[in-house]
PDB file of N, CA and C in Angstrom:
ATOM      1  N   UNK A   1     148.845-108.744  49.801  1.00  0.00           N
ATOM      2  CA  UNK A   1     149.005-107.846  50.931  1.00  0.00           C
ATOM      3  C   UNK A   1     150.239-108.227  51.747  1.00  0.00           C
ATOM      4  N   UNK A   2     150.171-109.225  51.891  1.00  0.00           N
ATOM      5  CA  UNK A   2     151.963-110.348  52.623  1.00  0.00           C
ATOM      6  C   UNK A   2     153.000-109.726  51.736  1.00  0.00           C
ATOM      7  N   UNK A   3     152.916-109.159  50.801  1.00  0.00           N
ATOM      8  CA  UNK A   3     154.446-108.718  50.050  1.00  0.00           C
ATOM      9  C   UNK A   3     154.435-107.166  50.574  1.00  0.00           C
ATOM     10  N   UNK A   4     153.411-106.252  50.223  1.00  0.00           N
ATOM     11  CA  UNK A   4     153.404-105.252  50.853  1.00  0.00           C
ATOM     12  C   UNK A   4     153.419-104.678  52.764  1.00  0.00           C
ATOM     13  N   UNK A   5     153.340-106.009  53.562  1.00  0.00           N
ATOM     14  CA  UNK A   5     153.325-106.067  54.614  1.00  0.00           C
ATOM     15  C   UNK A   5     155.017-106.091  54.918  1.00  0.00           C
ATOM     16  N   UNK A   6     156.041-106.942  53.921  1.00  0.00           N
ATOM     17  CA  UNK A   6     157.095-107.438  54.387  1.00  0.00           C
ATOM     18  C   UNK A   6     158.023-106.334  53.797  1.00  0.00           C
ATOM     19  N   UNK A   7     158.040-105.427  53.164  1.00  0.00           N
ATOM     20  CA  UNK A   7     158.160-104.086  52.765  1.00  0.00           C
ATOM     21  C   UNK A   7     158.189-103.466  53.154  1.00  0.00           C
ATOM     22  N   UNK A   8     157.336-103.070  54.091  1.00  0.00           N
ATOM     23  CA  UNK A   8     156.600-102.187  54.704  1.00  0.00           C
ATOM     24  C   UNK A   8     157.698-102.062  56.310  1.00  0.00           C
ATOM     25  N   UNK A   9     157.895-103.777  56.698  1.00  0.00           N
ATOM     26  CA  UNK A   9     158.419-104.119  57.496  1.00  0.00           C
ATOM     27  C   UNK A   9     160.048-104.134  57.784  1.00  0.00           C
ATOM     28  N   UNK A  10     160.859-104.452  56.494  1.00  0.00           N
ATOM     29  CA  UNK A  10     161.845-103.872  55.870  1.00  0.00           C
ATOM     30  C   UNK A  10     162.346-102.828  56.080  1.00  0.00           C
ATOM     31  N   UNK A  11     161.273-101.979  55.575  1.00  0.00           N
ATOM     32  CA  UNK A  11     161.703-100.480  55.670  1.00  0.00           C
ATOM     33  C   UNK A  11     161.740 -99.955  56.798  1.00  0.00           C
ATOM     34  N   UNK A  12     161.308-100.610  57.518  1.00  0.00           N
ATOM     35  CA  UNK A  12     160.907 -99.803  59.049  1.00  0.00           C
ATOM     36  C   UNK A  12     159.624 -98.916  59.320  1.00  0.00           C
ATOM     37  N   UNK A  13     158.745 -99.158  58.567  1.00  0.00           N
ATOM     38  CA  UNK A  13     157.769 -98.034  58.201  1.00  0.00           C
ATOM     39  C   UNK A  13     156.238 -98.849  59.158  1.00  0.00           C
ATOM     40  N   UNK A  14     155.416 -98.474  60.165  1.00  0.00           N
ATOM     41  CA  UNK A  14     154.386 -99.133  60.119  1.00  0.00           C
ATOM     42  C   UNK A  14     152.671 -98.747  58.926  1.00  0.00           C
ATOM     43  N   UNK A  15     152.300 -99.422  59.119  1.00  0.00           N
ATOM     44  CA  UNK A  15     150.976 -99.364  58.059  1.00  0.00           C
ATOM     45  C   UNK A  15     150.240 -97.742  58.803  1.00  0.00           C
ATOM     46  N   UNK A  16     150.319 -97.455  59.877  1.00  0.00           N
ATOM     47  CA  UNK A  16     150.055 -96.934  60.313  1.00  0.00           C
ATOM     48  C   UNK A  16     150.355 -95.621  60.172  1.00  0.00           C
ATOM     49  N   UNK A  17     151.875 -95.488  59.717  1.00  0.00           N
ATOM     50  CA  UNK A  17     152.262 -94.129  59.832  1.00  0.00           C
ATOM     51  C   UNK A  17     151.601 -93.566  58.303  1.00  0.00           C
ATOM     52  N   UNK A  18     151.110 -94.443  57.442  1.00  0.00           N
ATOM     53  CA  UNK A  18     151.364 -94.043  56.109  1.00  0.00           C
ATOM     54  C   UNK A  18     150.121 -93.020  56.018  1.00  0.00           C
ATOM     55  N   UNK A  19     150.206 -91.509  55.142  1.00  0.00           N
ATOM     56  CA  UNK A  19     149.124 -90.893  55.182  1.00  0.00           C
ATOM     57  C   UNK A  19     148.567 -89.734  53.680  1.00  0.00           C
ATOM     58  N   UNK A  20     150.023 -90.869  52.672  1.00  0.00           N
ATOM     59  CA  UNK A  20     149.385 -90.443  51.482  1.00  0.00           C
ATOM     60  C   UNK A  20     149.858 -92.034  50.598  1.00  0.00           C
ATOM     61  N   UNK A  21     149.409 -91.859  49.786  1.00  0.00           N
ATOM     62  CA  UNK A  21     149.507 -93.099  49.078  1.00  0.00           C
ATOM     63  C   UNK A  21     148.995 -92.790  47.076  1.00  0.00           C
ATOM     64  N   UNK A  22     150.707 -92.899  46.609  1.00  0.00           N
ATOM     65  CA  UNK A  22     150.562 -92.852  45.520  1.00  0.00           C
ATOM     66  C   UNK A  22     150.236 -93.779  44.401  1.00  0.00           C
ATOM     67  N   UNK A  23     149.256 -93.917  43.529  1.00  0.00           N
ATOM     68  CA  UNK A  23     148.931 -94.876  42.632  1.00  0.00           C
ATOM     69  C   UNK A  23     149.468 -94.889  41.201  1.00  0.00           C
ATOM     70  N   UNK A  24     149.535 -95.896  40.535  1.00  0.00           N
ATOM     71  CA  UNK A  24     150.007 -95.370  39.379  1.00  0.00           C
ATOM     72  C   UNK A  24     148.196 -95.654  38.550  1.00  0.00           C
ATOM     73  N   UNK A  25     147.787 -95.089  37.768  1.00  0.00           N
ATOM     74  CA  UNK A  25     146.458 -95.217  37.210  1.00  0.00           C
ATOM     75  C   UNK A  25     147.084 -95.542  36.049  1.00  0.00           C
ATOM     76  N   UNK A  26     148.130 -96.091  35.012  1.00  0.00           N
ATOM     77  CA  UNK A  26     147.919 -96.263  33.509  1.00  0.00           C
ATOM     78  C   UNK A  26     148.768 -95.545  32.862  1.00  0.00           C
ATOM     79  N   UNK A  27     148.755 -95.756  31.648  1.00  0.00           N
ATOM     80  CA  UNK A  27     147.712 -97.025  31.145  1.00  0.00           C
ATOM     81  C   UNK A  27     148.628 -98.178  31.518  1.00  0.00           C
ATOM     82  N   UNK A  28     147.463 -99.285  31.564  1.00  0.00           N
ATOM     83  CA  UNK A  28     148.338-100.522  31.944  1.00  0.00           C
ATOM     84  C   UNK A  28     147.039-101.954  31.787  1.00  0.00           C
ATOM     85  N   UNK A  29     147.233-103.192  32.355  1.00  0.00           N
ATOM     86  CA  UNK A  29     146.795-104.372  32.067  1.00  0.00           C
ATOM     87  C   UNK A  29     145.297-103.761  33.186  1.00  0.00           C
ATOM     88  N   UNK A  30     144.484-104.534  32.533  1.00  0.00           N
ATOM     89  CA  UNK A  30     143.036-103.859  33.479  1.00  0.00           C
ATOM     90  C   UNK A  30     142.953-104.511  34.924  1.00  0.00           C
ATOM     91  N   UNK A  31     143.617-105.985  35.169  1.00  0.00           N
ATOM     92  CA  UNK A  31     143.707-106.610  35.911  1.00  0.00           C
ATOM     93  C   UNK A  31     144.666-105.541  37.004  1.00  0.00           C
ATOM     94  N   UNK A  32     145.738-105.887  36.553  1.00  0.00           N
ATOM     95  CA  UNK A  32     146.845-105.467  37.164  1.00  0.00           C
ATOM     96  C   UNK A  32     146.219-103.657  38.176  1.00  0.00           C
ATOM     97  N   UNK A  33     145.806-103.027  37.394  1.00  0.00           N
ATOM     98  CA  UNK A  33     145.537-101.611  37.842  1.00  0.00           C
ATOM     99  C   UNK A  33     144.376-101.589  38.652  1.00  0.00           C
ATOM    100  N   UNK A  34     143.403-102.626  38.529  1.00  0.00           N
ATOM    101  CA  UNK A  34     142.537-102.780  39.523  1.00  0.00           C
ATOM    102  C   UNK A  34     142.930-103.369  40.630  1.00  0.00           C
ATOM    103  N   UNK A  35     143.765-104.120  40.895  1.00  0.00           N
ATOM    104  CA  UNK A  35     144.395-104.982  41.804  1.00  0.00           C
ATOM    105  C   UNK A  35     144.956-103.649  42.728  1.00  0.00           C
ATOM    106  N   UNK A  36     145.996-103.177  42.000  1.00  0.00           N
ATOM    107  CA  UNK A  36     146.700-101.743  43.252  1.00  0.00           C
ATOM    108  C   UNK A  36     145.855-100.905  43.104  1.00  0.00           C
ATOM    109  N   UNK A  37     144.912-100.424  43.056  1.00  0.00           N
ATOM    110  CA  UNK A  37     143.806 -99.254  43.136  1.00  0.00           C
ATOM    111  C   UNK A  37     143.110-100.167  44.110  1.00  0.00           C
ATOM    112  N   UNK A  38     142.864-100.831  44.058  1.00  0.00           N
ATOM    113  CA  UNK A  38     142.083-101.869  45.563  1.00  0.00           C
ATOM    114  C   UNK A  38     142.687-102.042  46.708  1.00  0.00           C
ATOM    115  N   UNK A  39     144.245-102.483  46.512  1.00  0.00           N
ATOM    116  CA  UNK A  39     144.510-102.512  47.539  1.00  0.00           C
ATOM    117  C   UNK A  39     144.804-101.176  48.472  1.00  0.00           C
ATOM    118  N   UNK A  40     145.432-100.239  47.383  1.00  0.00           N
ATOM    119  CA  UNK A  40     145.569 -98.818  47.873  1.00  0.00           C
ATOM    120  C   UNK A  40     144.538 -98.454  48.359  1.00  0.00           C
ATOM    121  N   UNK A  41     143.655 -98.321  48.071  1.00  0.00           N
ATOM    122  CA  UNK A  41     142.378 -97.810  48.175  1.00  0.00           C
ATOM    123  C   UNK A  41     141.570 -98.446  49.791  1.00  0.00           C
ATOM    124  N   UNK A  42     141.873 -99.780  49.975  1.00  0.00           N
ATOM    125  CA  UNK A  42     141.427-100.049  51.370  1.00  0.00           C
ATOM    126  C   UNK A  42     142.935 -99.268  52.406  1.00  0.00           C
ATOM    127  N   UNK A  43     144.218 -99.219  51.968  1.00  0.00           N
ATOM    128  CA  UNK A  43     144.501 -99.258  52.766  1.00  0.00           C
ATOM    129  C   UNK A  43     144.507 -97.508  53.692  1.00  0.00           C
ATOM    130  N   UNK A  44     144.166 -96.504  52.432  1.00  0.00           N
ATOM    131  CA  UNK A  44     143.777 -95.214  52.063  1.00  0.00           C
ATOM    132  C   UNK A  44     142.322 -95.171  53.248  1.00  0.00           C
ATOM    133  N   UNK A  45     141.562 -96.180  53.138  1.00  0.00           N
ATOM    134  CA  UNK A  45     140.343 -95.923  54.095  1.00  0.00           C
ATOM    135  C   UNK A  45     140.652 -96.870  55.567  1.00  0.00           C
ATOM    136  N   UNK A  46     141.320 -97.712  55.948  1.00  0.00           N
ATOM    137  CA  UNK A  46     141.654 -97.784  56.783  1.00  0.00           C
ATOM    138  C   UNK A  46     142.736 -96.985  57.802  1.00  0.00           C
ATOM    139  N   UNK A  47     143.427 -96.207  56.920  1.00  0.00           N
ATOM    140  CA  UNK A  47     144.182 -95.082  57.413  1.00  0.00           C
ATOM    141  C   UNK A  47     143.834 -93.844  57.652  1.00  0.00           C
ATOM    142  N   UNK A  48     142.547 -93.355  56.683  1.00  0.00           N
ATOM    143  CA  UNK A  48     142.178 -92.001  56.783  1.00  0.00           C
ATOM    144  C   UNK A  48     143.581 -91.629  55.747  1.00  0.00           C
ATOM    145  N   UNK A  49     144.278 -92.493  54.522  1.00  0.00           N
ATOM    146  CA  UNK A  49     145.472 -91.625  53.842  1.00  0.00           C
ATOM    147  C   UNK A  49     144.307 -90.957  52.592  1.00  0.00           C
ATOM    148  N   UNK A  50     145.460 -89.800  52.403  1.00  0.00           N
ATOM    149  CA  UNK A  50     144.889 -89.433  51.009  1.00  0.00           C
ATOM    150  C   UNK A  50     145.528 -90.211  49.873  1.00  0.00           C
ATOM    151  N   UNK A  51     145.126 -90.643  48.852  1.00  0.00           N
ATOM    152  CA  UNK A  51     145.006 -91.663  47.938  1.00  0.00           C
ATOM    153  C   UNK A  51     145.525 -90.714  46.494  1.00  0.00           C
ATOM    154  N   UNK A  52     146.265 -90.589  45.963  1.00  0.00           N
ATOM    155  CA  UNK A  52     146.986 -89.458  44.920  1.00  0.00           C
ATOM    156  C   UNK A  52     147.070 -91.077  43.874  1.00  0.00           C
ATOM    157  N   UNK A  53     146.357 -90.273  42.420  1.00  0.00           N
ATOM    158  CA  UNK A  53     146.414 -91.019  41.364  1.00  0.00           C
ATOM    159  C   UNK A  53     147.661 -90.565  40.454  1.00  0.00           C
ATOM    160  N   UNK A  54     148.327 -91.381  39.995  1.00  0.00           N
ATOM    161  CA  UNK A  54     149.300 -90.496  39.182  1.00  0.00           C
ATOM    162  C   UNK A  54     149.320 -91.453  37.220  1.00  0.00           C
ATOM    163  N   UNK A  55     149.833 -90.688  36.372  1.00  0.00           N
ATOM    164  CA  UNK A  55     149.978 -91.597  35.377  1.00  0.00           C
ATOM    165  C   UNK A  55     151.777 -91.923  35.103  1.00  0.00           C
ATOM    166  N   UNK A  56     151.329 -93.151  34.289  1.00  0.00           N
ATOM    167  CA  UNK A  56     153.256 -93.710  34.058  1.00  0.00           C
ATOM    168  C   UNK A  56     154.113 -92.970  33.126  1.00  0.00           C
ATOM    169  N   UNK A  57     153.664 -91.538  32.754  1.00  0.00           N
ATOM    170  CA  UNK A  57     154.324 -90.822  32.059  1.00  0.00           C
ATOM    171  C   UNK A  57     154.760 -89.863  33.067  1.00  0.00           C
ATOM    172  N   UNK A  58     154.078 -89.286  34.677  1.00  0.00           N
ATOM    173  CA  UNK A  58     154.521 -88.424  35.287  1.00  0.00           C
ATOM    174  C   UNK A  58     155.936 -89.081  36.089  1.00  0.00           C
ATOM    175  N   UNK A  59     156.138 -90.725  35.856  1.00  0.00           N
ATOM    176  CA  UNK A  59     157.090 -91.187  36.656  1.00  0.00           C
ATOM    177  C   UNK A  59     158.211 -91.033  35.378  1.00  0.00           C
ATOM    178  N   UNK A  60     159.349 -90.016  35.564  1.00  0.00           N
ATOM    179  CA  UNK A  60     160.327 -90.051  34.482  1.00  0.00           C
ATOM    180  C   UNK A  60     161.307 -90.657  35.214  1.00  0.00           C
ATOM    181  N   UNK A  61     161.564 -91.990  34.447  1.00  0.00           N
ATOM    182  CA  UNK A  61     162.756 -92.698  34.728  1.00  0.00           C
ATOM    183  C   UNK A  61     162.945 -93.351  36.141  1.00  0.00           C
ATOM    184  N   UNK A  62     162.005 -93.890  36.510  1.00  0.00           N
ATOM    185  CA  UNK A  62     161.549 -94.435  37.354  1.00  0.00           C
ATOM    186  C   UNK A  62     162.048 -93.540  38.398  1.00  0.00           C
ATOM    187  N   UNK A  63     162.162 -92.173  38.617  1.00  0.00           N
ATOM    188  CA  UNK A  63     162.349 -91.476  39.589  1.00  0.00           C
ATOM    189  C   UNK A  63     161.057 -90.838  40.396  1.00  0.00           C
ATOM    190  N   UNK A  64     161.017 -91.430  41.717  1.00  0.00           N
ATOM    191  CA  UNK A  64     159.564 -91.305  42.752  1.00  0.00           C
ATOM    192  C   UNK A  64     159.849 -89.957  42.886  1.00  0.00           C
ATOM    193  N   UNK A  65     160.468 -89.043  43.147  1.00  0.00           N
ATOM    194  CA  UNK A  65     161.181 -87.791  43.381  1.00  0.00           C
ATOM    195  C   UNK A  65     160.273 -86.850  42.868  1.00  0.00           C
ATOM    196  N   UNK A  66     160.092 -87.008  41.118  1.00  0.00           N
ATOM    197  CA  UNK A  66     159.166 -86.695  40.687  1.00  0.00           C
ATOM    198  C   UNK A  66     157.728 -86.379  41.226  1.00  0.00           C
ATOM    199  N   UNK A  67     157.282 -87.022  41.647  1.00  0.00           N
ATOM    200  CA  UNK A  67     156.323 -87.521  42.119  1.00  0.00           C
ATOM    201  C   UNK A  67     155.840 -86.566  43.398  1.00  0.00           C
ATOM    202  N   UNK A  68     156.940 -86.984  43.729  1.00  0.00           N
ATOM    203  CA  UNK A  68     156.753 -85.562  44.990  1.00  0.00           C
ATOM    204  C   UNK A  68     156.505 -84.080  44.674  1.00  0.00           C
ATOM    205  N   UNK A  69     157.187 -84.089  43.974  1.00  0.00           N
ATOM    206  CA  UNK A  69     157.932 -82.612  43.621  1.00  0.00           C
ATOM    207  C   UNK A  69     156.415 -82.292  42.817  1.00  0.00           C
ATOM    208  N   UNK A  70     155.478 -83.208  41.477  1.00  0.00           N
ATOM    209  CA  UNK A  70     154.179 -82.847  41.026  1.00  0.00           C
ATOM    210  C   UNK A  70     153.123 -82.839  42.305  1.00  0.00           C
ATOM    211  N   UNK A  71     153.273 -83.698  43.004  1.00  0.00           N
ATOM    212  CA  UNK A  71     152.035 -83.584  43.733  1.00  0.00           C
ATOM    213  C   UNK A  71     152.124 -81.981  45.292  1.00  0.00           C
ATOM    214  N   UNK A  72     153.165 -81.546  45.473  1.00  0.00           N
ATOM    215  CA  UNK A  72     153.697 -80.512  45.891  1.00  0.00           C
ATOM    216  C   UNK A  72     153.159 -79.342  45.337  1.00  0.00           C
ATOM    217  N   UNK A  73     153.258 -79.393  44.321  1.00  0.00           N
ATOM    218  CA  UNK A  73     152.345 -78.496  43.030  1.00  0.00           C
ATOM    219  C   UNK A  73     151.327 -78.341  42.672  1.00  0.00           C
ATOM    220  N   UNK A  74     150.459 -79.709  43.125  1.00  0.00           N
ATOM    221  CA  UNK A  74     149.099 -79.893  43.236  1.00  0.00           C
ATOM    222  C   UNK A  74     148.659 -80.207  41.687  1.00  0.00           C
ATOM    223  N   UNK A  75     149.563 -80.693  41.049  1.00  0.00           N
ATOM    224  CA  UNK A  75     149.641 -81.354  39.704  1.00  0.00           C
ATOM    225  C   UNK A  75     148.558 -82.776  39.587  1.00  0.00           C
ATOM    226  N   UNK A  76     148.907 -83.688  40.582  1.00  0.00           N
ATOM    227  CA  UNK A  76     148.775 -85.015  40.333  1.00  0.00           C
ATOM    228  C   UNK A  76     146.749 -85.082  41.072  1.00  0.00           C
ATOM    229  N   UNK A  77     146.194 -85.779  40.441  1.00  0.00           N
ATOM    230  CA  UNK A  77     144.714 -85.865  41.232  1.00  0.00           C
ATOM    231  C   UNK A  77     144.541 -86.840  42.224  1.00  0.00           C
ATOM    232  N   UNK A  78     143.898 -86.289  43.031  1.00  0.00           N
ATOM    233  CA  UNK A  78     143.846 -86.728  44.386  1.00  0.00           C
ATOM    234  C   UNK A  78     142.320 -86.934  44.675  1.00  0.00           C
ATOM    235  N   UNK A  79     141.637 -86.390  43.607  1.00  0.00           N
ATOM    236  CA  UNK A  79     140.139 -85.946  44.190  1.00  0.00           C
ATOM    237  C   UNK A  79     138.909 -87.622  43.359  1.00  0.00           C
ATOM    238  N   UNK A  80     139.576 -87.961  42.184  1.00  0.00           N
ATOM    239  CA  UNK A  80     138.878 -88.805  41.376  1.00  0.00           C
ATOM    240  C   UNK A  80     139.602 -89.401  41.036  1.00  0.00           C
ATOM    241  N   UNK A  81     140.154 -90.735  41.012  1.00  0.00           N
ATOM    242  CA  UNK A  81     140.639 -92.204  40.515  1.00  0.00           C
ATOM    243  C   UNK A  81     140.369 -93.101  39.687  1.00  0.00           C
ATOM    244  N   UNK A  82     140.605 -92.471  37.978  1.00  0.00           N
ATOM    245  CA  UNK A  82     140.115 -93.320  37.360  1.00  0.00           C
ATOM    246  C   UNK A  82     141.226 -93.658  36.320  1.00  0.00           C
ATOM    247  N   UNK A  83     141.647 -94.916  36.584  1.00  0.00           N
ATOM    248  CA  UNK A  83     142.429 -95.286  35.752  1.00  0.00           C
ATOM    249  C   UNK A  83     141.932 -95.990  34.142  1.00  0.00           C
ATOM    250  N   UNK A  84     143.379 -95.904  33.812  1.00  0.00           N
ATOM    251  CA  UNK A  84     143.449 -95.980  32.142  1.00  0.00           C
ATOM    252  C   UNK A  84     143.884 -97.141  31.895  1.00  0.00           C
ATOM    253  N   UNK A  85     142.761 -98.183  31.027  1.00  0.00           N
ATOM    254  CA  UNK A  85     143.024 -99.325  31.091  1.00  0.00           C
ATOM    255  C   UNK A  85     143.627 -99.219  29.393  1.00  0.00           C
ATOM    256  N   UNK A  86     144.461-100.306  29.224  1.00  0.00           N
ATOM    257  CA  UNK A  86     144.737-100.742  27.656  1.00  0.00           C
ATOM    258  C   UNK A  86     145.014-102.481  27.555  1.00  0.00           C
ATOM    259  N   UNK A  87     145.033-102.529  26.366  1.00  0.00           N
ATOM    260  CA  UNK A  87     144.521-104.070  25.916  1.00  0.00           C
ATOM    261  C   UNK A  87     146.249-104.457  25.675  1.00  0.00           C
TER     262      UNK A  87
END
């Protein structure tokens, strides 16, 4: 949470203002994807943010832009969070 705090802080952004919060769900290490779905996920209920799941194929080329532009569209799920674990 100290790395995402100093980020956060960086940017100029408080924890506070944040009121959507994108995840990546997978596929990926089971550890790893439970770890940011947890932390997202408290920080989603301590904010009242909405919590948007996305997969690592909707991120093309590591462009967040994307991202926007699907969930704008009402592409990306927002309603159920279940990520895709692989070995």
């Amino acid at each position: 949470m100290e790395l995402i705090l100093n980020f956060l802080y960086k940017k100029k952004i408080k924890l506070s203002e944040i009121n959507r919060i994108f995840v990546n769900l997978g596929p990926g290490k089971f550890t790893s994807l439970r770890i940011s779905l947890s932390i997202a996920k408290a920080i989603s209920i301590a904010n009242d943010a909405v919590l948007v799941g996305y997969k690592s194929k909707d991120l093309i080329n590591k462009n967040y832009k994307n991202l926007v532009k699907l969930n704008n569209k009402k592409s990306l799920n927002n309603s159920l969070i279940k990520p895709i674990y692989s070995s």
